[in-house]
C-alpha atoms as a PDB file:
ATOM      1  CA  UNK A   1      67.829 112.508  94.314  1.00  0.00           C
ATOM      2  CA  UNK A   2      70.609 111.644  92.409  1.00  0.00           C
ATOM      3  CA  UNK A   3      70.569 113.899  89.480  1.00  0.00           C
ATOM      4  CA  UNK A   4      70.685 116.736  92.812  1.00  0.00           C
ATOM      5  CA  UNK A   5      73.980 114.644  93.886  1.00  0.00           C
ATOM      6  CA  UNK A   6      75.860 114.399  90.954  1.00  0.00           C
ATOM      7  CA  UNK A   7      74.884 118.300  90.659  1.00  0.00           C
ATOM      8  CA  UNK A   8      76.374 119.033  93.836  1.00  0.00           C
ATOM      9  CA  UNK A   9      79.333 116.443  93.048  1.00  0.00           C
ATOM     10  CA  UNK A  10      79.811 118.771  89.870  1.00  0.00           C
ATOM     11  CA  UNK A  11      79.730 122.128  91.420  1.00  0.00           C
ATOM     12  CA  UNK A  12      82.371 121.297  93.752  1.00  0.00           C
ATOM     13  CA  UNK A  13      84.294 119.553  91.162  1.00  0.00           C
ATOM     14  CA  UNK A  14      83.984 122.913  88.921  1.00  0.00           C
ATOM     15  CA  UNK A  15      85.635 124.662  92.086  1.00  0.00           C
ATOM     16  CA  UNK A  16      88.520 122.516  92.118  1.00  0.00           C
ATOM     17  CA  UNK A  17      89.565 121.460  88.396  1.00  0.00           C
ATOM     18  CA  UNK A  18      93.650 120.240  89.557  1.00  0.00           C
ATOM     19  CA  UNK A  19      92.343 117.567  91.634  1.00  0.00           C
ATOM     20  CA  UNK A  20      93.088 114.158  91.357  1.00  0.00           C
ATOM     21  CA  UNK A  21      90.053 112.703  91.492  1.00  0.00           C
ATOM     22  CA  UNK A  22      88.120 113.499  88.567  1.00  0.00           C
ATOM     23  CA  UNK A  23      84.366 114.491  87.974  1.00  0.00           C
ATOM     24  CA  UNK A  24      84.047 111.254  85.823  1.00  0.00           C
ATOM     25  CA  UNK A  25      84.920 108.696  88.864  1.00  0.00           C
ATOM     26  CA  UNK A  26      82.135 110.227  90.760  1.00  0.00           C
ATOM     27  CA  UNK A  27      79.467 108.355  88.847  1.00  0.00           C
ATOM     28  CA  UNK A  28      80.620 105.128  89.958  1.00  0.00           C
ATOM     29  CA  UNK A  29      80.458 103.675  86.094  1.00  0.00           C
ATOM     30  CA  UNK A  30      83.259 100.434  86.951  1.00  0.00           C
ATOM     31  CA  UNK A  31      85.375  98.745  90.192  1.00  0.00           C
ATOM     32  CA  UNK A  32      88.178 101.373  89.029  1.00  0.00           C
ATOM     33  CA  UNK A  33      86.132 104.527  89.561  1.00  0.00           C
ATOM     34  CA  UNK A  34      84.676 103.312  92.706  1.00  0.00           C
ATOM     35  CA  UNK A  35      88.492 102.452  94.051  1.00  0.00           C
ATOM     36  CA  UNK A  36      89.616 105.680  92.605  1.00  0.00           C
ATOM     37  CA  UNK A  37      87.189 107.713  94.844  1.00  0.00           C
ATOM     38  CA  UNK A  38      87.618 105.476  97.922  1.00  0.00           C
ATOM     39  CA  UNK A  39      91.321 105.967  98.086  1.00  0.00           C
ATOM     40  CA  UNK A  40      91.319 109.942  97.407  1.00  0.00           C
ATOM     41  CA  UNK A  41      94.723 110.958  98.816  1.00  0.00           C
ATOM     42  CA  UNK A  42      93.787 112.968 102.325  1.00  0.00           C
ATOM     43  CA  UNK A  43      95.760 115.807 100.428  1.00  0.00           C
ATOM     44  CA  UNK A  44      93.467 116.381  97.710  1.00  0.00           C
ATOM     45  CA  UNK A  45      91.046 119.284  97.727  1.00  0.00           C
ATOM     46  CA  UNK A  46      88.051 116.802  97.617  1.00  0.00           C
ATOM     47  CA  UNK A  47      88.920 114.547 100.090  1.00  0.00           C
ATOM     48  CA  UNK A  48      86.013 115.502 101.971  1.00  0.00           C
ATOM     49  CA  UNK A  49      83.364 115.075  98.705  1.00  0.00           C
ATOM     50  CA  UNK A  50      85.077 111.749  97.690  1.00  0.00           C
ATOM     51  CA  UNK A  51      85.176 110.207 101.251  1.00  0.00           C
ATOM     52  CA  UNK A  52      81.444 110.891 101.753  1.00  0.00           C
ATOM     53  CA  UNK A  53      80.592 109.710  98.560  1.00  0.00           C
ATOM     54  CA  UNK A  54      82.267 106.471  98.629  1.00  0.00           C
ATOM     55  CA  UNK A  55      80.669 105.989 102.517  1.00  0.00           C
ATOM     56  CA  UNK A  56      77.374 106.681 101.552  1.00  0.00           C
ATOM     57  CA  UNK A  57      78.060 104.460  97.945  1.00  0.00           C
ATOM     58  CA  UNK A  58      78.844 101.279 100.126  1.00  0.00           C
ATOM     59  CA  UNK A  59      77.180 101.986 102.928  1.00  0.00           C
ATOM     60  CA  UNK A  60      73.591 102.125 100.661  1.00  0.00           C
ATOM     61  CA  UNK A  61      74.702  99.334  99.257  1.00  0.00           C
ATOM     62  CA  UNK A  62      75.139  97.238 102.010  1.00  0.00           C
ATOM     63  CA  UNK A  63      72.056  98.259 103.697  1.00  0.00           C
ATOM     64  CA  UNK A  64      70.108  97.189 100.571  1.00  0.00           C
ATOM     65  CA  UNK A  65      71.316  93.696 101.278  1.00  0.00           C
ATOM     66  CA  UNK A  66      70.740  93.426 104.761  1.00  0.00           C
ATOM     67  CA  UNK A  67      66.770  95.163 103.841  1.00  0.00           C
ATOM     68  CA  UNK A  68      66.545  92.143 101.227  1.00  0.00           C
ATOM     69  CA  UNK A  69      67.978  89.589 104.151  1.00  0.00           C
ATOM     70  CA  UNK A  70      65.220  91.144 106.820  1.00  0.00           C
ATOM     71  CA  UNK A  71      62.565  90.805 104.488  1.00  0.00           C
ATOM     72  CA  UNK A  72      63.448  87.160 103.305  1.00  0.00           C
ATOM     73  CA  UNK A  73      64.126  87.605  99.850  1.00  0.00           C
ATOM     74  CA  UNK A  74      67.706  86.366  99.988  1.00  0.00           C
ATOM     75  CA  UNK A  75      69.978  84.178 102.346  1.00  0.00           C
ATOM     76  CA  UNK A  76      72.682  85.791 104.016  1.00  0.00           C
ATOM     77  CA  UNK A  77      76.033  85.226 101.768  1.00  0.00           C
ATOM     78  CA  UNK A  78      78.368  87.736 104.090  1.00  0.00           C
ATOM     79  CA  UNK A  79      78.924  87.514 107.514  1.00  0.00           C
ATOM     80  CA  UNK A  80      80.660  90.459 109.359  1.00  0.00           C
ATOM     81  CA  UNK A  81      82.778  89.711 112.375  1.00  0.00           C
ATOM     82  CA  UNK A  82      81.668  90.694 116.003  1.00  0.00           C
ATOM     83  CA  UNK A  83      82.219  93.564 116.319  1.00  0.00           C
ATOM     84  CA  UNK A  84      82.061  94.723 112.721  1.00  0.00           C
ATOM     85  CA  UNK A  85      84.801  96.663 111.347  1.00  0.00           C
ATOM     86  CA  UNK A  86      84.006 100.495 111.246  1.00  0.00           C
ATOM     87  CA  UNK A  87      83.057 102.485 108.252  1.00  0.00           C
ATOM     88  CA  UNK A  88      86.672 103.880 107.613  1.00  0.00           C
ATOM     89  CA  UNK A  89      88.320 100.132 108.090  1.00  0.00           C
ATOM     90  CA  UNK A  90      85.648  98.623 105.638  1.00  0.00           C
ATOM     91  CA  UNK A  91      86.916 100.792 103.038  1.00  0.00           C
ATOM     92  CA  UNK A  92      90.433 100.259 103.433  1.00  0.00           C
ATOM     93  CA  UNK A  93      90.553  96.529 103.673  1.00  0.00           C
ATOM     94  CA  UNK A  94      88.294  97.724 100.490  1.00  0.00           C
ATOM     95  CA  UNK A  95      90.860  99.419  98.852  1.00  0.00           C
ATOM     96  CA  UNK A  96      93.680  96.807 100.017  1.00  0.00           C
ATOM     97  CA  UNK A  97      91.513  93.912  97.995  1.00  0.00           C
ATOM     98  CA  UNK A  98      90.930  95.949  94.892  1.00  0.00           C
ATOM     99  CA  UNK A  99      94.886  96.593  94.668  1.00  0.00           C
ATOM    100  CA  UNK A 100      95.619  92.192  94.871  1.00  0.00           C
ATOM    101  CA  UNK A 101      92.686  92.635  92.181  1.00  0.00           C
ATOM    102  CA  UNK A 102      92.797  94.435  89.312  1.00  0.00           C
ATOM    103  CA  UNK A 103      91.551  92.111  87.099  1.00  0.00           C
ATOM    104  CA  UNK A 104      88.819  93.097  88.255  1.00  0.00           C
ATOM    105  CA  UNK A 105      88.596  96.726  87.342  1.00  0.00           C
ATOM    106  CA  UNK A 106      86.239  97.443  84.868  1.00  0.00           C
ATOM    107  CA  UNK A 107      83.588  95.123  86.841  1.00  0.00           C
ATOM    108  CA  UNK A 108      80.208  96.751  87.807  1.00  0.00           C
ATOM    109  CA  UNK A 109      80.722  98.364  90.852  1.00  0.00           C
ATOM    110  CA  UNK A 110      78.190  96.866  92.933  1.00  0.00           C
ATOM    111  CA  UNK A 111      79.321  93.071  91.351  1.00  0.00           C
ATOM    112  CA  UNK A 112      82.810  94.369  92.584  1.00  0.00           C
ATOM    113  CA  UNK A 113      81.725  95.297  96.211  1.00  0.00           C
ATOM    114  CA  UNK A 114      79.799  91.881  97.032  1.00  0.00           C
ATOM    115  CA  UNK A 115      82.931  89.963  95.388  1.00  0.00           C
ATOM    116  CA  UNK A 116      85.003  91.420  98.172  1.00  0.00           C
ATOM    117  CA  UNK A 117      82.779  91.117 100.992  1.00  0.00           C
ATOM    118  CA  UNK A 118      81.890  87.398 100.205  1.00  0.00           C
ATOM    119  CA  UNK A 119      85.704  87.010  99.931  1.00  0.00           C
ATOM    120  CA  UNK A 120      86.063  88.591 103.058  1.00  0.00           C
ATOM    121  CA  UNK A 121      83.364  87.767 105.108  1.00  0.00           C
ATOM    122  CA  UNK A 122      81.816  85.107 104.020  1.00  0.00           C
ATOM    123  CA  UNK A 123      78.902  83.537 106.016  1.00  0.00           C
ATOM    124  CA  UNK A 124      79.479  79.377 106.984  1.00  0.00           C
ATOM    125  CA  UNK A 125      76.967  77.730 105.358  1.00  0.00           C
ATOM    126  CA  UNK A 126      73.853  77.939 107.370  1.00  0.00           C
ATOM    127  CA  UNK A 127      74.916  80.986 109.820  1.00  0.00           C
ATOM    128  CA  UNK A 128      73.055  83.523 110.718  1.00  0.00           C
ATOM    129  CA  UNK A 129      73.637  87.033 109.867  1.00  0.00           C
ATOM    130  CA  UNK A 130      76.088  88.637 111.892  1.00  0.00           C
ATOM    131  CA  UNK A 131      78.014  91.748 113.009  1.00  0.00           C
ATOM    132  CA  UNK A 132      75.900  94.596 110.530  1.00  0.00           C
ATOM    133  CA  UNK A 133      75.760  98.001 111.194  1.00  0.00           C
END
């Protein structure tokens, strides 16, 4: 599935080759290329590509972790507020975080994700899991 992704991630890339997200930040190496495709100016020919990617990038991700919660393989470290932000707010309190830390940059991108969420969101100790979806 992914190889078919980054495929389709190329061909529209090849379309568009002024744009200011590059083909490289689609495969989510670091932090950086993960913020880079989150924030794609609205402006920019792939907006759309670089919006749905980075949805569908955090969004898996964060599903994984609730499926490893549901099954019992892990205790709940973040705890979304009720009711949960949206999709589009996630990412831009997202964004906001990664800009108050780039020291963090060249992290691995999933590493990078769960350090802002359990900065964010963290769960009490002992609290259920709340607020997913």
């Amino acid at each position: 599935m992914r190889p078919i992704l980054l495929g389709l991630v190329g061909l529209v890339l090849s379309i568009s080759p002024a744009a200011a997200v590059q083909e490289i930040d689609f495969h989510i190496a670091t932090a950086e290329d993960l913020i880079d495709v989150c924030s794609t100016a609205i402006s920019d020919p792939l907006y759309a590509a670089a919006a749905n990617f980075c949805q569908g990038y955090v969004v898996g991700a964060y599903q994984t972790y609730e499926a490893s919660i549901a099954e019992g393989k892990r205790k709940a470290f973040v705890c979304l507020p009720t009711p949960a932000p949206n999709r589009n707010e996630g990412i831009a309190h997202l964004v906001a975080w990664a800009k108050e830390h780039p020291e963090y940059k060249n992290e691995n991108p999933i590493n990078f994700f769960f350090k802002f969420l359990t900065e964010k969101w963290p769960c009490p100790s002992g609290a259920p899991r709340t607020g997913a979806k």
